[in-house]
C-alpha atoms as a PDB file:
ATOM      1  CA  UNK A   1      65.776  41.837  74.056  1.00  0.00           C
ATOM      2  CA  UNK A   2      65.227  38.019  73.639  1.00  0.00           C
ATOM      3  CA  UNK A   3      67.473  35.740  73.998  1.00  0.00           C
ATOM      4  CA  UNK A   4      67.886  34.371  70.250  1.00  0.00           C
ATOM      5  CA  UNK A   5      70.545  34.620  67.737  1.00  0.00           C
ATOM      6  CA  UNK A   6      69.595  37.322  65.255  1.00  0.00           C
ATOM      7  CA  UNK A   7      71.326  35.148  62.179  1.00  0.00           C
ATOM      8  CA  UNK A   8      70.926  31.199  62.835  1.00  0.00           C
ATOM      9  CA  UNK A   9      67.478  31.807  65.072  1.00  0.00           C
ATOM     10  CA  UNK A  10      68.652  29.934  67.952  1.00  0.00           C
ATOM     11  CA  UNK A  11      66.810  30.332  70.845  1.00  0.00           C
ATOM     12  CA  UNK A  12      66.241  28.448  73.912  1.00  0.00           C
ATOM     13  CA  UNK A  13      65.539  24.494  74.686  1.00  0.00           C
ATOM     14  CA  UNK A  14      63.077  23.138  77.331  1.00  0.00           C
ATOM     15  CA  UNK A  15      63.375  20.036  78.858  1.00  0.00           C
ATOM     16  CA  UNK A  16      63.013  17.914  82.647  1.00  0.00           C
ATOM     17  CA  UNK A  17      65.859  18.493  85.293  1.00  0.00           C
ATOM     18  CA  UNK A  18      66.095  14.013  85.951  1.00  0.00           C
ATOM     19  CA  UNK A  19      67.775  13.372  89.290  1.00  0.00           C
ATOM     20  CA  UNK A  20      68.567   9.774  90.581  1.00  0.00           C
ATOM     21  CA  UNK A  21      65.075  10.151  92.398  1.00  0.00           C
ATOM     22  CA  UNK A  22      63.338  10.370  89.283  1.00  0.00           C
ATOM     23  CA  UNK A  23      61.628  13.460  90.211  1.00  0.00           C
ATOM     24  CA  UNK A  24      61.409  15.858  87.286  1.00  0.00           C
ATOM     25  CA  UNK A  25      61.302  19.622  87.407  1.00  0.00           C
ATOM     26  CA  UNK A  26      61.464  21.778  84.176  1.00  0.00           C
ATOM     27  CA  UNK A  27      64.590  23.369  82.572  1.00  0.00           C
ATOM     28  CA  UNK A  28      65.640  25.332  80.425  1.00  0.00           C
ATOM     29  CA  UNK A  29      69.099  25.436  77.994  1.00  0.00           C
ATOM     30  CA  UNK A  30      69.905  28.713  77.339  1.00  0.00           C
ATOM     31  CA  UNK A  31      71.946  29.412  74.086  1.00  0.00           C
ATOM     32  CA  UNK A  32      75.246  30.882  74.181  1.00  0.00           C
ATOM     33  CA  UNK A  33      74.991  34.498  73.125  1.00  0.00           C
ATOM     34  CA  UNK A  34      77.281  36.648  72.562  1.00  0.00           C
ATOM     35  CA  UNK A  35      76.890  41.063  71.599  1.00  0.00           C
ATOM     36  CA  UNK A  36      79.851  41.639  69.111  1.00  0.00           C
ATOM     37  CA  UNK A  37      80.612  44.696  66.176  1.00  0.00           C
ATOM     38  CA  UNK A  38      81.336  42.896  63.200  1.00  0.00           C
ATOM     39  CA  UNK A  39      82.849  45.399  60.525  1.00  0.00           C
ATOM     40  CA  UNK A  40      80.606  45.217  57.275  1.00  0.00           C
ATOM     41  CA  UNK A  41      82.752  45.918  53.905  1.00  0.00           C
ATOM     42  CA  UNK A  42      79.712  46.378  52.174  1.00  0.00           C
ATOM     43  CA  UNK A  43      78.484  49.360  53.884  1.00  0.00           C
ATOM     44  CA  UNK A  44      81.498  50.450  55.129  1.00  0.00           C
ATOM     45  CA  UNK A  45      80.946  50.483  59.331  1.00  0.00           C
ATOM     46  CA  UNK A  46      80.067  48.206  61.684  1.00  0.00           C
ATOM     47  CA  UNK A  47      77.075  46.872  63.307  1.00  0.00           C
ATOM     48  CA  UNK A  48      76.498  45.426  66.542  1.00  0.00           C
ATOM     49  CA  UNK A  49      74.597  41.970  66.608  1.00  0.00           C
ATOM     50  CA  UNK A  50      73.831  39.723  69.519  1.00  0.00           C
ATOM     51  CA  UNK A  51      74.999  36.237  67.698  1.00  0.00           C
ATOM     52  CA  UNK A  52      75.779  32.599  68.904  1.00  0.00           C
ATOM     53  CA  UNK A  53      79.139  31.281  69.153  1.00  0.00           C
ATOM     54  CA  UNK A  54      78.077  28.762  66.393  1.00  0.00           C
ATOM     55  CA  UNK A  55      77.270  31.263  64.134  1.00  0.00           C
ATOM     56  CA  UNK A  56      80.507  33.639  65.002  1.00  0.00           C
ATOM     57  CA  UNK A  57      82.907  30.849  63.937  1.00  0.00           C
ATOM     58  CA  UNK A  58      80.981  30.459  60.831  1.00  0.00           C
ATOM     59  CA  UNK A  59      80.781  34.516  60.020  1.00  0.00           C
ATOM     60  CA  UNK A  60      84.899  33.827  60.563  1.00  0.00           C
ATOM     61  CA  UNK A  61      85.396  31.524  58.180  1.00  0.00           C
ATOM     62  CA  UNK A  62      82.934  32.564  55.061  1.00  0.00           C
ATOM     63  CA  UNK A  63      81.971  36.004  55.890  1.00  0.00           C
ATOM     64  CA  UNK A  64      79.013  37.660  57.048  1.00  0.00           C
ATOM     65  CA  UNK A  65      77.469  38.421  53.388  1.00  0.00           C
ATOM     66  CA  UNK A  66      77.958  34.713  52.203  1.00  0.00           C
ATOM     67  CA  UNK A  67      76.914  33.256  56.393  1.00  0.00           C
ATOM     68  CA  UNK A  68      74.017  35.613  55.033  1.00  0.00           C
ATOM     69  CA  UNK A  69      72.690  34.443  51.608  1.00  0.00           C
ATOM     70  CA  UNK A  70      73.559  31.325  53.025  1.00  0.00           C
ATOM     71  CA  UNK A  71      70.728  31.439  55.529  1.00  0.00           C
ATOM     72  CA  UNK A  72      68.818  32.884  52.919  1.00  0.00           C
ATOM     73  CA  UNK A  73      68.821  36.497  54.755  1.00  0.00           C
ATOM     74  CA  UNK A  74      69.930  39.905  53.685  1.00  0.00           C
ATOM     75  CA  UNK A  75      71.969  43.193  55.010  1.00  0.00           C
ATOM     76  CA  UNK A  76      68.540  44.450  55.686  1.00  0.00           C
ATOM     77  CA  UNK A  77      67.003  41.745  57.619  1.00  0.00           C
ATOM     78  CA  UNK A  78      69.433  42.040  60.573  1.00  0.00           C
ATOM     79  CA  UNK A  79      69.662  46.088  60.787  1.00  0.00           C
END
């Protein structure tokens, strides 16, 4: 399984590890992911999702049907 947010997309950043030498080596920012059951009104159960803290605190305060159309995504797309 990747390591992306199946709502917001997130995914992970490259970039140059920069020490005092100047000496770069490549990096990489890993998003912070999180598996959670979020209970679903709408059909009644729950699903599992592997979501980013970002995009929990939003599904907190609007909802995961509104976080949804918001993104311009559906029940559908992420089960």
């Amino acid at each position: 399984m990747s390591r992306k947010c199946q709502i917001s997309g997130k995914g992970p950043l490259t970039g140059n590890n920069v020490p005092f030498s100047q000496k770069k080596t490549r990096r990489r920012w890993l998003p912070n992911l999180q598996k959670r059951k979020i209970y679903v009104p709408e059909l009644g159960r729950s699903i599992r999702l592997k979501v980013s803290t970002r995009a929990l605190r939003t599904i907190d305060k609007k909802g995961l049907v509104a976080y949804l159309s918001d993104e311009g995504l559906s029940l559908k797309d992420i089960t």
